[in-house]
Protein backbone atom coordinates (compact mmCIF):
# COMPACT_ATOMS: atom_id res chain seq x y z
CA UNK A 1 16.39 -16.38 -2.00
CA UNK A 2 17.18 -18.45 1.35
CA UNK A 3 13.94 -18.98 3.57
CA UNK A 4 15.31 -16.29 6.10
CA UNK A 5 15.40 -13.63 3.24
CA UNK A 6 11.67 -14.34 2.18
CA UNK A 7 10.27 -14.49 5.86
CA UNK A 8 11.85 -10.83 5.75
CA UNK A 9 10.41 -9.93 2.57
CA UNK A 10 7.13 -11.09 3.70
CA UNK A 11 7.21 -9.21 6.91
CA UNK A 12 8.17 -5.94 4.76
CA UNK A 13 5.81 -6.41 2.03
CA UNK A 14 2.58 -8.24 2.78
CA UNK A 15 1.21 -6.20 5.30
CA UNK A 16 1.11 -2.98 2.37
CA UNK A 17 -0.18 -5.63 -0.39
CA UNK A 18 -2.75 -7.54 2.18
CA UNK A 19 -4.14 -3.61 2.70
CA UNK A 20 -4.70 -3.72 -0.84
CA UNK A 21 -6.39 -7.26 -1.27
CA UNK A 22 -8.35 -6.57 2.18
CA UNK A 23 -10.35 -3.95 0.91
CA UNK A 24 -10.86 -5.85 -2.25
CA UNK A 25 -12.63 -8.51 -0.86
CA UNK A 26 -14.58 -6.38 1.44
CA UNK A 27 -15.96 -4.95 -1.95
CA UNK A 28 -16.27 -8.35 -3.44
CA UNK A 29 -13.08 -8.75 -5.72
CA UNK A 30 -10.94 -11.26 -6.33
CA UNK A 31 -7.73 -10.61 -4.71
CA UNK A 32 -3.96 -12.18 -5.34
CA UNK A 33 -0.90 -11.25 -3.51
CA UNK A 34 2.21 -11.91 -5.22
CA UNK A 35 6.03 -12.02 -3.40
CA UNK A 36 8.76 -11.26 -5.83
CA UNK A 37 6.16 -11.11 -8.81
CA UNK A 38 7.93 -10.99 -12.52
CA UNK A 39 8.10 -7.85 -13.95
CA UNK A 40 8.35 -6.50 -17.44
CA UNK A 41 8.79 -2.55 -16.25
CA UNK A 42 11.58 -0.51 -15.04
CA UNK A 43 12.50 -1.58 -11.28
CA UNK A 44 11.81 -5.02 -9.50
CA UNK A 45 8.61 -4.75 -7.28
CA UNK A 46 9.09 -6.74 -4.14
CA UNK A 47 5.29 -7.24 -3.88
CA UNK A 48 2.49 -7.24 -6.28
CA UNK A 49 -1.40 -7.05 -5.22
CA UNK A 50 -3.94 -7.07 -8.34
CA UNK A 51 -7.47 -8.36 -8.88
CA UNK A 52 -9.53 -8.88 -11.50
CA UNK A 53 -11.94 -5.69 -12.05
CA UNK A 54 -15.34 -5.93 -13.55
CA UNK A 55 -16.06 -2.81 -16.07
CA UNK A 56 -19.16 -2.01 -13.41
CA UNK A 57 -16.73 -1.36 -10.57
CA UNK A 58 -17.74 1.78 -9.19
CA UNK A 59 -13.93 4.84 -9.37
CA UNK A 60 -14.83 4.74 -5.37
CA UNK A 61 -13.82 1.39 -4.82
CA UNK A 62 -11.16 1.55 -7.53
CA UNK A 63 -9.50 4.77 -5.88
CA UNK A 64 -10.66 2.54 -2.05
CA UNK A 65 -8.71 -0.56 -2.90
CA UNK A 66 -5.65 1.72 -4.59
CA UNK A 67 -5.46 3.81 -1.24
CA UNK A 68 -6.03 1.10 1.38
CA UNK A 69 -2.59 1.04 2.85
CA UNK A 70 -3.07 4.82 3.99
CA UNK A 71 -4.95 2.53 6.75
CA UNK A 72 -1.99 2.06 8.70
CA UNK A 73 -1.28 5.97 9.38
CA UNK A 74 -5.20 5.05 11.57
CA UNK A 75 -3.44 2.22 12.62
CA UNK A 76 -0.32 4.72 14.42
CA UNK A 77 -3.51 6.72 15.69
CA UNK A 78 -4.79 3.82 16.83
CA UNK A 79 -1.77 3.25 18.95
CA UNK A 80 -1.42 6.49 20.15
CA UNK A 81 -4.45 6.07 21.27
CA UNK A 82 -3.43 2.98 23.71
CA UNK A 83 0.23 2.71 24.07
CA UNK A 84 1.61 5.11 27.05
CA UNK A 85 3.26 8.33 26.61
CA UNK A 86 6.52 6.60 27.63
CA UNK A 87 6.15 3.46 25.81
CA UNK A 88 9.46 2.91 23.05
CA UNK A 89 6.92 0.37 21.26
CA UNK A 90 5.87 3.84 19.65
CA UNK A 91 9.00 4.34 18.27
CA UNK A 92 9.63 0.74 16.92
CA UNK A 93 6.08 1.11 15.82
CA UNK A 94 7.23 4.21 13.41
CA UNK A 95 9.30 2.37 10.55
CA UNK A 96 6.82 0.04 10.01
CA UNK A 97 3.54 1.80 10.23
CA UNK A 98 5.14 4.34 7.81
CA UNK A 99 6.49 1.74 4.79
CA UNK A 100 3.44 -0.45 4.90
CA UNK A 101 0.95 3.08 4.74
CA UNK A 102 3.70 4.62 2.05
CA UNK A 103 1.97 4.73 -1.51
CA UNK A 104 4.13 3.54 -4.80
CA UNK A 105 4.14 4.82 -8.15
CA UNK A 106 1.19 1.78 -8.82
CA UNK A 107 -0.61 2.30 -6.47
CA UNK A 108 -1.05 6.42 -7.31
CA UNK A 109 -1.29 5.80 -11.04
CA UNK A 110 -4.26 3.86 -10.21
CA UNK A 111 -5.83 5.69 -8.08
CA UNK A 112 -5.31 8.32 -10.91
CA UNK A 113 -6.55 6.38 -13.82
CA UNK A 114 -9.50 4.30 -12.30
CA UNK A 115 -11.02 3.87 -15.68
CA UNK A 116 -7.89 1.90 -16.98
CA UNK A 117 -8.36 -0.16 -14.45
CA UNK A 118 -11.85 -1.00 -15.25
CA UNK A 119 -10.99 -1.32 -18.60
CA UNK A 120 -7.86 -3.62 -18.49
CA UNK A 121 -9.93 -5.62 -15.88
CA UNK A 122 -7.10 -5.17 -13.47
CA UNK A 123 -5.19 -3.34 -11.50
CA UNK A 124 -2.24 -2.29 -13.77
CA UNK A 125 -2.15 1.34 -15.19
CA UNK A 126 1.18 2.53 -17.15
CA UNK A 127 3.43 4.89 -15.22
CA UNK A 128 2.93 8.21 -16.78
CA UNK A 129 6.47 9.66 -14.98
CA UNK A 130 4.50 12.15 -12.56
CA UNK A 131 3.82 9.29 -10.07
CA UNK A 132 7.14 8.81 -8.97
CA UNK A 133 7.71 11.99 -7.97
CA UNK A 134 4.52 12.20 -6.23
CA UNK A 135 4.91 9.15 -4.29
CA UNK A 136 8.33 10.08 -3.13
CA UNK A 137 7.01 13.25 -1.50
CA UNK A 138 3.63 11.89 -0.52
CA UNK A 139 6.31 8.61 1.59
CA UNK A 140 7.84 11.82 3.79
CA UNK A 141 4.21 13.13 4.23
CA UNK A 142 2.84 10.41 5.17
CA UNK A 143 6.07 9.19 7.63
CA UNK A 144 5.98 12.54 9.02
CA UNK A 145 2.34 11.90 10.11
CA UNK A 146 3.15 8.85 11.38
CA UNK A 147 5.58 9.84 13.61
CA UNK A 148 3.90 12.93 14.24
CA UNK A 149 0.87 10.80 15.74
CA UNK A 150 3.55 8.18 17.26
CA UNK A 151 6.32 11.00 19.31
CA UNK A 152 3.37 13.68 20.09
């Protein structure tokens, strides 16, 4: 991939997987962000976030770390909060705001199956075929309110 295509990448992905590993460390895990990561499943991720989870780790911080990027529908309140009525930085600010806060199948599956997680001793849980589904509908939910908080 030419240097252009993985600044892109980077701009698209890290802020969702840095979500992740932020709250990981603020609960005293080990996090790794991964661009492009190898992949043995169905799909090509374009980013990978995982840590290494002690079988103590309280579900709350399991289900925390799995739901961080949700952070970034706060961060469109945030900006509703500052940026004028008029402004068109809210609408640039929608696309963005919405993809990095948009769950994936991963990231629902773990939230679903925290004691896997603890088990395993990362952040990997097997896609059981409902999360896809789920995070397809819970991506125009969470756009909507997005752009709900951004255009109101």
């Amino acid at each position: 991939m030419s240097r252009i295509g993985r600044v892109l990448l980077a701009v698209a992905v890290l802020p969702h997987e840095a979500a992740h590993a932020a709250v990981a460390r603020l609960f005293g895990l080990d996090a790794e962000v991964e661009l492009l990561p190898a992949w043995g499943g169905s799909g090509r991720p374009l980013g990978r976030f995982d840590a290494r989870v002690p079988e103590a780790t309280p579900t709350a911080v399991v289900r925390a770390v799995a739901l961080a990027p949700l952070a970034y529908v706060g961060a469109a309140a945030a900006l509703d909060a500052v940026l004028p009525a008029e402004s068109g930085l809210r609408f640039l600010a929608i696309a963005p705001l919405a993809y990095w806060a948009a769950l994936s199948n991963g990231d629902l599956a773990v939230a679903a199956d925290p004691e896997t997680v603890r088990e395993r001793g990362r952040f990997v849980v097997a896609d059981e075929g409902w999360s896809g589904p789920t995070a397809d509908a819970l991506t125009v939910l969470t756009t909507g309110a997005v752009a709900g908080l951004l255009l109101a």
